[in-house]
C-alpha atoms as a PDB file:
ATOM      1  CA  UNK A   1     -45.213   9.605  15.016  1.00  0.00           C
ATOM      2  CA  UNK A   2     -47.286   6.638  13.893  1.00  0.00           C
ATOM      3  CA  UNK A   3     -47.842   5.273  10.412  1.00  0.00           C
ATOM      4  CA  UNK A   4     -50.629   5.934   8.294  1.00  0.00           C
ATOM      5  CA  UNK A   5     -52.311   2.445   8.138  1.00  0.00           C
ATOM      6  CA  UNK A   6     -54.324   3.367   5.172  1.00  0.00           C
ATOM      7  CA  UNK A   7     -53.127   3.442   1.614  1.00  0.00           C
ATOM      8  CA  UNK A   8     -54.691   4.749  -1.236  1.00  0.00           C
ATOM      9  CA  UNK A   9     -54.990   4.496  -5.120  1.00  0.00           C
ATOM     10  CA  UNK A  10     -56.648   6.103  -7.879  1.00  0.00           C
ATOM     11  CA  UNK A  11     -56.419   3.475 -10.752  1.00  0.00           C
ATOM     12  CA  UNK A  12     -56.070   5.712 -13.550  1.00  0.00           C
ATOM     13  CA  UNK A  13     -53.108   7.122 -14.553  1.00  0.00           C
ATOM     14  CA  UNK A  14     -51.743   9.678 -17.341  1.00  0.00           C
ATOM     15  CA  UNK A  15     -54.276  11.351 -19.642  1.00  0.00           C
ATOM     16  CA  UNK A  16     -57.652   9.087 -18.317  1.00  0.00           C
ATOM     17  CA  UNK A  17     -57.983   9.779 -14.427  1.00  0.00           C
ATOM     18  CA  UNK A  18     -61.364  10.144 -15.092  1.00  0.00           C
ATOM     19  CA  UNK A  19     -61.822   6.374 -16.150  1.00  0.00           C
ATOM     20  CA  UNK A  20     -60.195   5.248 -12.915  1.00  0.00           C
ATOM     21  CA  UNK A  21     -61.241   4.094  -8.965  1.00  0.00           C
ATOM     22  CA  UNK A  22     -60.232   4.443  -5.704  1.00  0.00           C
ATOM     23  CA  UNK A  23     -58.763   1.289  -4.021  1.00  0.00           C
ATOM     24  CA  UNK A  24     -58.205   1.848  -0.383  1.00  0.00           C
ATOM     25  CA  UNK A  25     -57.269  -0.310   2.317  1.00  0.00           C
ATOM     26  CA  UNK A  26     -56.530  -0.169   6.049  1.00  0.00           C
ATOM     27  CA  UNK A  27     -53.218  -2.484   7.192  1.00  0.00           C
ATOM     28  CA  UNK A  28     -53.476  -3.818   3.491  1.00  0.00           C
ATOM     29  CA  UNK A  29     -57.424  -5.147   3.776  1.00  0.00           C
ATOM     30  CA  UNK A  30     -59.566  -3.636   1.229  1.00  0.00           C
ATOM     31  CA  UNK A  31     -61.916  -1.226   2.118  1.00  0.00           C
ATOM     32  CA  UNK A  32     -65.507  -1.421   0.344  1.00  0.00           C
ATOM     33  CA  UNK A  33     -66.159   2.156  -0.690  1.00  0.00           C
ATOM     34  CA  UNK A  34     -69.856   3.257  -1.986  1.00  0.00           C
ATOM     35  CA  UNK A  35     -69.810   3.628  -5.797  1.00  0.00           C
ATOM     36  CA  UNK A  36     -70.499   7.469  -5.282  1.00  0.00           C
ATOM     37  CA  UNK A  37     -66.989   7.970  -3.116  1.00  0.00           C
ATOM     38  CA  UNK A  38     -65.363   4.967  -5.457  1.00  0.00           C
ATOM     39  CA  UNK A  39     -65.468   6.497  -8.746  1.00  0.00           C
ATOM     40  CA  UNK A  40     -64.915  10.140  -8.329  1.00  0.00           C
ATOM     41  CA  UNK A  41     -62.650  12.392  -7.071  1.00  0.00           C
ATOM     42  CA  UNK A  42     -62.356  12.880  -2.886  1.00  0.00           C
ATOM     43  CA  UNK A  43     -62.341  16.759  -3.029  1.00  0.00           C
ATOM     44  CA  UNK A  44     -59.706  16.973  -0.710  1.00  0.00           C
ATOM     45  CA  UNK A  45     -58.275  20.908  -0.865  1.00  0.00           C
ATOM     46  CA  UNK A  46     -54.801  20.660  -3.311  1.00  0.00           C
ATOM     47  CA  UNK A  47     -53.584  22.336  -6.327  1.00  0.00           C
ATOM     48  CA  UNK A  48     -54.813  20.032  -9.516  1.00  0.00           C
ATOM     49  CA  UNK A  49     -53.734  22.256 -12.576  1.00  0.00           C
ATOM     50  CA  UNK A  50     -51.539  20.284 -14.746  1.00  0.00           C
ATOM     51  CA  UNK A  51     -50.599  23.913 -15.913  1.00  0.00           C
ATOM     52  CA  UNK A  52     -50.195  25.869 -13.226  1.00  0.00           C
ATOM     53  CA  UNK A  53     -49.364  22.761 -10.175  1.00  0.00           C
ATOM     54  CA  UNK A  54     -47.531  25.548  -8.328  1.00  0.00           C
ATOM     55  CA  UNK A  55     -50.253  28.183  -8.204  1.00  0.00           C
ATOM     56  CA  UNK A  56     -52.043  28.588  -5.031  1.00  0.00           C
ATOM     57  CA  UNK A  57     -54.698  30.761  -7.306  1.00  0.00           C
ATOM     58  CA  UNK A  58     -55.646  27.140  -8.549  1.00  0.00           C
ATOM     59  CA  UNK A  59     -56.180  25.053  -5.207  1.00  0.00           C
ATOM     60  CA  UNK A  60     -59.569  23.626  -4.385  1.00  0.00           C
ATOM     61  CA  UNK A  61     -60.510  21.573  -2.700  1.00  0.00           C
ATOM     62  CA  UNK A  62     -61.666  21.260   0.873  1.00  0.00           C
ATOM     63  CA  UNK A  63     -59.521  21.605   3.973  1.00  0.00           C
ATOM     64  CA  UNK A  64     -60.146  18.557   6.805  1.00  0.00           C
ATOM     65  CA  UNK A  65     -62.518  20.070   8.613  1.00  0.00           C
ATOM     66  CA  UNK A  66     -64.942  20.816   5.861  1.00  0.00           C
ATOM     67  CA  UNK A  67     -64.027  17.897   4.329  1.00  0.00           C
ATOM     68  CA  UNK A  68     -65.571  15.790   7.055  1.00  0.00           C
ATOM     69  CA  UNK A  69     -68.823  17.594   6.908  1.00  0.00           C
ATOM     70  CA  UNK A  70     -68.919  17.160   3.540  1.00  0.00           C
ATOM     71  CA  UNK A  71     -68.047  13.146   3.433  1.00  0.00           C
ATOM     72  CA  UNK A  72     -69.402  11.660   6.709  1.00  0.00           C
ATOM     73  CA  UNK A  73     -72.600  10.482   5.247  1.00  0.00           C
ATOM     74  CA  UNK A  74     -70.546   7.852   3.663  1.00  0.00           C
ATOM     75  CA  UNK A  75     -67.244   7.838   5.474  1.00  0.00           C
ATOM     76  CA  UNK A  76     -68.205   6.983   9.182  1.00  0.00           C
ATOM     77  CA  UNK A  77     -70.535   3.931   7.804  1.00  0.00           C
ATOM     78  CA  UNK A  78     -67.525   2.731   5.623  1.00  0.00           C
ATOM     79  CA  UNK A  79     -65.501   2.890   9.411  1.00  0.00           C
ATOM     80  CA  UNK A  80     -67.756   1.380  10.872  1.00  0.00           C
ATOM     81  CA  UNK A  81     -68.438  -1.487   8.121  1.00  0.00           C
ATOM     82  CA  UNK A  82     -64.758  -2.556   8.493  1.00  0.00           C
ATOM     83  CA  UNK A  83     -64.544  -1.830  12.488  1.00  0.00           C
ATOM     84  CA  UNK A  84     -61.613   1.379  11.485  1.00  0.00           C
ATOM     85  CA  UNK A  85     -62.308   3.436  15.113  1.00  0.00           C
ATOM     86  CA  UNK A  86     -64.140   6.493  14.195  1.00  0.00           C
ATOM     87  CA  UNK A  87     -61.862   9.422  15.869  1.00  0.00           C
ATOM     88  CA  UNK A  88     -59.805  12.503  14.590  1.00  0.00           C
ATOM     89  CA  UNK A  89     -56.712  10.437  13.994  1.00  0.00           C
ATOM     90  CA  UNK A  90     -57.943   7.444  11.874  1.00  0.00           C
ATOM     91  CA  UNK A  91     -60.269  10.096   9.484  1.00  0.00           C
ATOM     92  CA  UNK A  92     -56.718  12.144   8.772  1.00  0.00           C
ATOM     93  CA  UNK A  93     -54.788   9.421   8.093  1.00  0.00           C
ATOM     94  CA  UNK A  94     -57.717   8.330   5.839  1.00  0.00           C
ATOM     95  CA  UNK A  95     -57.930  12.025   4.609  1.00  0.00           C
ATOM     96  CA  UNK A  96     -53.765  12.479   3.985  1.00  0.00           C
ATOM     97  CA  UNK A  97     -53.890   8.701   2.105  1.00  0.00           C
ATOM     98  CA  UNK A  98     -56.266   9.862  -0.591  1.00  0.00           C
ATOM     99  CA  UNK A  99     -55.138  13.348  -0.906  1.00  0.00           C
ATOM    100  CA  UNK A 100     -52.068  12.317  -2.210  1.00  0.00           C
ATOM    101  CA  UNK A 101     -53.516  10.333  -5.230  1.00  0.00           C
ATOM    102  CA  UNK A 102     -56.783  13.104  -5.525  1.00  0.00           C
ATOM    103  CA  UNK A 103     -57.610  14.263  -8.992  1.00  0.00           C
ATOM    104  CA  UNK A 104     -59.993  16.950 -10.962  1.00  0.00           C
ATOM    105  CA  UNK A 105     -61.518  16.515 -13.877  1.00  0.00           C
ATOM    106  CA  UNK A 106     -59.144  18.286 -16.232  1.00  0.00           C
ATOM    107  CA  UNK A 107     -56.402  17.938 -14.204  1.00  0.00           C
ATOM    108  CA  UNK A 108     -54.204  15.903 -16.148  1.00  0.00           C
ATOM    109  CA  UNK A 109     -55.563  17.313 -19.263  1.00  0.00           C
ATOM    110  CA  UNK A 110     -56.703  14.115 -21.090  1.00  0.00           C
ATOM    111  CA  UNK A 111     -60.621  15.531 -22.516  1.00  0.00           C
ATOM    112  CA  UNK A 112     -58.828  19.336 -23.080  1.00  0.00           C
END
């Protein structure tokens, strides 16, 4: 199994996610992200409810697949940009790097 070489962060923490970014980078360079994709949320498909973070009733999201669809308007320019090979394994690392630090609006609660 290889290692993800991307890394992701959402700068906000606690009750402001909103008010954050992303910073992503691929073996530790930075990646320049549009300001669209940079300052919201990825919509990758996970459970967000600060309430209910077990419930499966509450996931949203979209799955990989979709996902790619959805983002490659900005996505395969930002591999290309930074010379990231554009194939299935690179685009879910990319995906699993920023699903793990993914938000909603409302998901931790802060503007309830």
């Amino acid at each position: 199994m290889s290692t993800n070489p991307f890394s992701a962060n959402w700068t906000a923490k606690g009750h402001t996610l909103c008010l954050g970014h992303w910073e992503i980078s691929y073996h530790s360079l930075p990646l320049c992200l549009p300001s669209n994709a940079k300052e919201m949320h990825m919509d990758t498909y996970g459970i967000f409810s600060w309430l209910f973070p077990d419930d499966e009733d509450c996931a949203e999201g979209l799955p990989l697949e979709q996902w790619i669809e959805a983002k490659s308007d900005w996505l395969f320019d930002v591999f290309d940009q930074h010379q990231i090979p554009i194939d299935e394994k690179h685009i879910s690392w990319f995906y699993e790097a920023v699903s793990k630090q993914d938000w909603r609006c409302g998901s931790c609660g802060g503007c309830l």
